[in-house]
Protein backbone atom coordinates (compact mmCIF):
# COMPACT_ATOMS: atom_id res chain seq x y z
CA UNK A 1 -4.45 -10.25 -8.40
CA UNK A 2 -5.02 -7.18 -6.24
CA UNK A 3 -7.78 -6.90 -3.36
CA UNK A 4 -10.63 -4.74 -4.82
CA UNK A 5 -11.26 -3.26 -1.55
CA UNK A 6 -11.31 0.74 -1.57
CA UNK A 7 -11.64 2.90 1.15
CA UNK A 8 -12.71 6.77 1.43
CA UNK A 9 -9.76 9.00 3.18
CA UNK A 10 -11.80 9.92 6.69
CA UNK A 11 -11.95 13.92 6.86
CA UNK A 12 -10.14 14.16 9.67
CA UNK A 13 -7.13 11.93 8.69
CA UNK A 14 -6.69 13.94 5.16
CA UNK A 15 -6.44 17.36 7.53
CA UNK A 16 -4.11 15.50 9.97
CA UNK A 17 -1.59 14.74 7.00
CA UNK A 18 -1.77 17.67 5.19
CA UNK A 19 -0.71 19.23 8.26
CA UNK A 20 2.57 16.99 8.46
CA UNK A 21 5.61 19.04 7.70
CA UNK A 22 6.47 16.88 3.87
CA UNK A 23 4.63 18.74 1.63
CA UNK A 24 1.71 16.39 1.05
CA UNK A 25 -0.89 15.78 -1.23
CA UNK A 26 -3.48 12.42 -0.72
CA UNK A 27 -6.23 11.33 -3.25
CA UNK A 28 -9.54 10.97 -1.37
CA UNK A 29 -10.03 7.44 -1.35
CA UNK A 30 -7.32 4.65 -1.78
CA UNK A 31 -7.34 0.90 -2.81
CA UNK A 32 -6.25 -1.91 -0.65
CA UNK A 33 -1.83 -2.52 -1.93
CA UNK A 34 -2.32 -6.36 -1.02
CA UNK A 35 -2.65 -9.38 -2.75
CA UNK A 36 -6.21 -10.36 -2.98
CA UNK A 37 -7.00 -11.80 0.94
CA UNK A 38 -9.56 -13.52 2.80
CA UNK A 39 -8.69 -11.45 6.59
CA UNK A 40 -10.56 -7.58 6.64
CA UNK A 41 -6.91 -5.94 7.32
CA UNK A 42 -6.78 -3.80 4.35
CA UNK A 43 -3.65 -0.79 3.57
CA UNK A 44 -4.01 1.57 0.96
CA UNK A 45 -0.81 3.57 0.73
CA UNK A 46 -1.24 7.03 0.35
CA UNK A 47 2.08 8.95 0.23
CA UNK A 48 5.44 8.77 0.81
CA UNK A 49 6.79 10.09 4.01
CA UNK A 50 9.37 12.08 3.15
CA UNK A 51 11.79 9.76 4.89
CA UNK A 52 13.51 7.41 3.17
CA UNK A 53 12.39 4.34 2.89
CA UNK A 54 9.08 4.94 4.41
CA UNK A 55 5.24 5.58 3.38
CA UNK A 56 2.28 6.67 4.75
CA UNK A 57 -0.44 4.06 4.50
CA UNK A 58 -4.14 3.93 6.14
CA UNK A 59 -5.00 0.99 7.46
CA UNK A 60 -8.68 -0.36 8.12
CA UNK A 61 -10.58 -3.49 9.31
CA UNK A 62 -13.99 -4.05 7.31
CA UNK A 63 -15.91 -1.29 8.69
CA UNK A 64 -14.29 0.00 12.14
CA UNK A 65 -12.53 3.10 11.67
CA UNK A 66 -9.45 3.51 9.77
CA UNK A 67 -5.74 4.78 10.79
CA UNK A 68 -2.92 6.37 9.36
CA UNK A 69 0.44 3.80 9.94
CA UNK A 70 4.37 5.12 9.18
CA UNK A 71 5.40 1.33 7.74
CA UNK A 72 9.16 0.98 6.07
CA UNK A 73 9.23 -0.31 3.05
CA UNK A 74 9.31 -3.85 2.16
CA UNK A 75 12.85 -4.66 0.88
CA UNK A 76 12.08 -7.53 -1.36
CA UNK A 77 13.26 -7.31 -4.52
CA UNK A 78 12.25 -9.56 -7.43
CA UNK A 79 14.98 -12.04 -8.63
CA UNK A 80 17.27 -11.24 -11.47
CA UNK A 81 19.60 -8.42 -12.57
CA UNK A 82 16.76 -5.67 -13.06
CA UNK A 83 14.97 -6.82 -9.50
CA UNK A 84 11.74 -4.80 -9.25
CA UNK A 85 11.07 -3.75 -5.76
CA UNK A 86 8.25 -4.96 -3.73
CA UNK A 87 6.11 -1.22 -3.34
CA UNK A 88 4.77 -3.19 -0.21
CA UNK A 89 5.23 -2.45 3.28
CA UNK A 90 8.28 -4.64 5.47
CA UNK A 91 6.37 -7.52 6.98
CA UNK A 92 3.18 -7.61 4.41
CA UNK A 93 2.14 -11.32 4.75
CA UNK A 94 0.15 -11.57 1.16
CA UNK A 95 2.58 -12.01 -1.83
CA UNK A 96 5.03 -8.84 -3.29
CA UNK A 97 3.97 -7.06 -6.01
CA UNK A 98 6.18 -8.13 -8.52
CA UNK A 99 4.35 -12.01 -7.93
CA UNK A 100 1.49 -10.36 -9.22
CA UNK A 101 2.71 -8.86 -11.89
CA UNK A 102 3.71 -12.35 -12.73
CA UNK A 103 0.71 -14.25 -12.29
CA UNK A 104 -1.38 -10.98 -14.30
CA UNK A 105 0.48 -11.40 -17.62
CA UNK A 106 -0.60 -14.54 -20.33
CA UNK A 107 1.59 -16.64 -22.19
CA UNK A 108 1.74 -15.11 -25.61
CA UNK A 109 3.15 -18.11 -27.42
C-alpha cells in the first residue's frame, strides 16, 4: 500500500527545474513513491533526469521545507523471467514497488 502523503511543488523549486537544461515538465504537486511509513521522510518523484538511470525527486519532512534530490535508481528487480523494476530510488528502505503490487491484488479463486 502506498503512503497517501502529497505534497505541493514549492514555486521556487518548479522555476529551478524548469530551468535545468533536460527539457522538463513537473505536475504541481506529487505523492509520496514509498511504501506506506511511520518516519515523516517522504519523496515524490517528479521527473526523470535526463541521465540514465537517474530521477529527480523532492524530498520533504512533515512540514519543514522541501528539496529537490538527483537519486539513481533502485536496481531491484522483481523475481522471475519478466522482473519488473523497482521505480524506487537505490537505497529506499520501505519495500519495492513490485511488493506492492503484490500485496494490492486479491486472490480470485
Amino acid at each position: 500500500m502506498r503512503c497517501t502523503h502529497w505534497r505541493r511543488v514549492p514555486f521556487d523549486l518548479a522555476r529551478e527545474v524548469q530551468e535545468m537544461p533536460a527539457d522538463t515538465c513537473i505536475d504541481r504537486a506529487v505523492r509520496c513513491q514509498l511504501s506506506v511509513h511511520d518516519d515523516g521522510q517522504h519523496s515524490g518523484l517528479l521527473t526523470d533526469t535526463g541521465t540514465y538511470g537517474t530521477a529527480l525527486w523532492l524530498r520533504w519532512h512533515g512540514t519543514e521545507e522541501a528539496e529537490l534530490v538527483v537519486l539513481p535508481d533502485c536496481p531491484v528487480t522483481a523475481p522471475g523471467p519478466d522482473g519488473e523494476g523497482c521505480c524506487l530510488f537505490a537505497g529506499h528502505a520501505q519495500q519495492h514497488i513490485w511488493e506492492d503490487a503484490l500485496k494490492e491484488v486479491p486472490c480470485t479463486n
